[in-house]
C-alpha atoms as a PDB file:
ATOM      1  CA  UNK A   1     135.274  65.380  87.324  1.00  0.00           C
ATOM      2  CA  UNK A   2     132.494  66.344  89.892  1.00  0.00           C
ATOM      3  CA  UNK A   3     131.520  63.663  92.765  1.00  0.00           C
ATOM      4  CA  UNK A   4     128.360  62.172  91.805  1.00  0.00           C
ATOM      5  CA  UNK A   5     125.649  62.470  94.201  1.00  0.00           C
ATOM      6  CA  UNK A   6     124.212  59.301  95.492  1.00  0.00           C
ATOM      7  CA  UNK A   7     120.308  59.349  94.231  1.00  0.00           C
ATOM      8  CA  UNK A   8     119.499  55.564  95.761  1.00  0.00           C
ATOM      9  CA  UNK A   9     118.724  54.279  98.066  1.00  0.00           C
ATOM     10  CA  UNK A  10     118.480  56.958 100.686  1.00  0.00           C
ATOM     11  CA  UNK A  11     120.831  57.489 103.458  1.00  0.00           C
ATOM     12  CA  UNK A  12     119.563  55.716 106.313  1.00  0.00           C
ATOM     13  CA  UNK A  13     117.100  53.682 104.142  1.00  0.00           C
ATOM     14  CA  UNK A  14     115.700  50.483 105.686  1.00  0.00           C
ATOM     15  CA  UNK A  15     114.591  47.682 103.626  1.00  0.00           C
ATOM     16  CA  UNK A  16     112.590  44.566 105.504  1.00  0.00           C
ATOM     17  CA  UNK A  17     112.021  41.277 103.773  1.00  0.00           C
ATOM     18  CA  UNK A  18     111.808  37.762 104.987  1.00  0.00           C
ATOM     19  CA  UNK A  19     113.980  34.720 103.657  1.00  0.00           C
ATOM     20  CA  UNK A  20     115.029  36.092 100.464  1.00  0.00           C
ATOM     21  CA  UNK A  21     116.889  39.117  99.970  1.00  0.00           C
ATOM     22  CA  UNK A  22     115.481  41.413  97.348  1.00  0.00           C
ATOM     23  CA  UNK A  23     117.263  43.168  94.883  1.00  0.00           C
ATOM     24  CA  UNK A  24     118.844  46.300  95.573  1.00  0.00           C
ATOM     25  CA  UNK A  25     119.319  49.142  93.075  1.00  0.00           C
ATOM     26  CA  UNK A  26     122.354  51.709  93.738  1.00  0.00           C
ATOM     27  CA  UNK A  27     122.286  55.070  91.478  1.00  0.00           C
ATOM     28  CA  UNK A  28     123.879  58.333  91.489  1.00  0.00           C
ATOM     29  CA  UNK A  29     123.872  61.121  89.283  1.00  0.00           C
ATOM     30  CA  UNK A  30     125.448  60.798  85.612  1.00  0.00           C
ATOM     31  CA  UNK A  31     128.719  63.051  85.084  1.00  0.00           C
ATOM     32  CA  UNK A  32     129.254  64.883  82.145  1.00  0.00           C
ATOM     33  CA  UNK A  33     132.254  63.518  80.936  1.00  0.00           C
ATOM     34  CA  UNK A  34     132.711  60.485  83.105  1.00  0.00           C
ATOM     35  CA  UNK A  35     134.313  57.854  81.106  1.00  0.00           C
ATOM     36  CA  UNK A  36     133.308  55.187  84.105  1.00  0.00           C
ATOM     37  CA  UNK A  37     132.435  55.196  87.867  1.00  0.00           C
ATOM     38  CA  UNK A  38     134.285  53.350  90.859  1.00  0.00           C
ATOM     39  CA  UNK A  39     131.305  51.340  92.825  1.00  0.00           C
ATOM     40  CA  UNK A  40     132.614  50.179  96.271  1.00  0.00           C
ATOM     41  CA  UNK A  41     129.869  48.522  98.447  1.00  0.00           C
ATOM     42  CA  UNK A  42     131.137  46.859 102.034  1.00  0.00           C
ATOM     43  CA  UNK A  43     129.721  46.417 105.431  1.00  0.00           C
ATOM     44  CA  UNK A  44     131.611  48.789 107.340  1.00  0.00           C
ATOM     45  CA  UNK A  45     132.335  52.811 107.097  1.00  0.00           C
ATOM     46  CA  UNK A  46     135.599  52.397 106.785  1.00  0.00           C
ATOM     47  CA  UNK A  47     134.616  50.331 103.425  1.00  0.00           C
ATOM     48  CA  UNK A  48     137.314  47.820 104.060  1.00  0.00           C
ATOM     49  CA  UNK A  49     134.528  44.518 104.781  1.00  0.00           C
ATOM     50  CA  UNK A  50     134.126  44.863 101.405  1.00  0.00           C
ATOM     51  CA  UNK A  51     131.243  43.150  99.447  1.00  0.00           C
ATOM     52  CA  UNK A  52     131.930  44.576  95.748  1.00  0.00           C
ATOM     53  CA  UNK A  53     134.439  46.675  94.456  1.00  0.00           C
ATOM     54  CA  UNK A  54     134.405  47.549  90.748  1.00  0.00           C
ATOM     55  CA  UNK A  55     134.965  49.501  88.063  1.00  0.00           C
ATOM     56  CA  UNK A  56     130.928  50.172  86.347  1.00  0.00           C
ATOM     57  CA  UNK A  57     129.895  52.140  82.712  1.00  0.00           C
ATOM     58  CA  UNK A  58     126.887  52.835  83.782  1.00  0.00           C
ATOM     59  CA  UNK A  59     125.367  55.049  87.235  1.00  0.00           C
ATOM     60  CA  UNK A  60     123.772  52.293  88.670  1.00  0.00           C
ATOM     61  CA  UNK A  61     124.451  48.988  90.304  1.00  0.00           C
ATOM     62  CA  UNK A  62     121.991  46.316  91.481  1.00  0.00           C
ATOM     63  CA  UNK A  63     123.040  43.837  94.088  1.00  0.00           C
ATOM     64  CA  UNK A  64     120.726  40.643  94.494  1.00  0.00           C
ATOM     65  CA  UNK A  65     121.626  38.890  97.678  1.00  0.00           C
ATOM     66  CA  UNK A  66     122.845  41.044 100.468  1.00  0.00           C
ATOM     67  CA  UNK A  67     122.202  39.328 104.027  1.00  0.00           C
ATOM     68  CA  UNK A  68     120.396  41.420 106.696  1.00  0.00           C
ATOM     69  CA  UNK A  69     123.009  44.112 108.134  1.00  0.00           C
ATOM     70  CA  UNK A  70     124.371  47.603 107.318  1.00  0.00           C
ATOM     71  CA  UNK A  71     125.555  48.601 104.374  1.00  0.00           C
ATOM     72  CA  UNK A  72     128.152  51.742 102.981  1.00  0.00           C
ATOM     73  CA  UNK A  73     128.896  52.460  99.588  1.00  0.00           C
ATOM     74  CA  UNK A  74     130.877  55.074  97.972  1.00  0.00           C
ATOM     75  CA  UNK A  75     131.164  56.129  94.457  1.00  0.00           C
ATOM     76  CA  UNK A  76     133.569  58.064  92.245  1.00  0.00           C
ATOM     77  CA  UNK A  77     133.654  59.531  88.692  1.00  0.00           C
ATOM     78  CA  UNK A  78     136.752  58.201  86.334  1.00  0.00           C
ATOM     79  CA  UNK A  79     137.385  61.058  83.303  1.00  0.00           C
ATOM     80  CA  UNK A  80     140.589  61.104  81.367  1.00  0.00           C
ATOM     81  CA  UNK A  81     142.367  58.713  83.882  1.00  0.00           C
ATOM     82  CA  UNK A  82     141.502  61.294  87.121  1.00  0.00           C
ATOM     83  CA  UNK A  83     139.094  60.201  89.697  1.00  0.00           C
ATOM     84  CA  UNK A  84     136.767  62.814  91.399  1.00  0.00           C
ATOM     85  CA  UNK A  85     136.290  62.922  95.103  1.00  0.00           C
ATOM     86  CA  UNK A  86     134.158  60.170  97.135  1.00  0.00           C
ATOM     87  CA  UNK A  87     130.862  60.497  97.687  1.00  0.00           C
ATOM     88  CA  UNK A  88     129.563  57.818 100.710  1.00  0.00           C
ATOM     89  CA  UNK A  89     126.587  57.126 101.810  1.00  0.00           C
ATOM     90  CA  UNK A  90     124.712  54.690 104.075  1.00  0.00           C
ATOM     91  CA  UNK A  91     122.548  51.577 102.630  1.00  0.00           C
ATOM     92  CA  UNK A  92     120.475  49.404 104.196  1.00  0.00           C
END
């Protein structure tokens, strides 16, 4: 299938709160045909400091308690057991 295309949040994006990390909301575009979506979130480019790696239904994936730091996160598509390319993409 097609990469998705990350929708949010924004490469670059900056999110300031004081003691208590909000909830953060990952999306990308829906794939015609996607069967599931690959979701790995980490601290690092590389994505190997890895805070989640999973296997999602959906486009979307909130996280609730990420400390302050930089975040990357990279999704695929999953259709008829082949994976699309990797689409990454900077968080805050």
């Amino acid at each position: 299938p097609d990469p998705p295309r990350p929708l949010a949040p924004a490469d670059g994006h900056v999110e300031v709160y004081g003691s208590v990390a909000p909830r953060t909301e990952f999306r990308w575009e829906e794939r015609e045909g996607a069967e599931a979506y690959s979701f790995v979130l980490a601290r690092d480019p590389e994505l190997i400091d890895v805070v989640y790696d999973g296997t999602l239904s959906r486009n979307r994936f909130v996280h609730g308690d990420l400390t302050s730091g930089h975040y990357y996160w990279r999704v695929t598509a999953i259709a008829e057991r082949a994976e699309s390319k990797d689409m990454r993409c900077a968080a805050p």
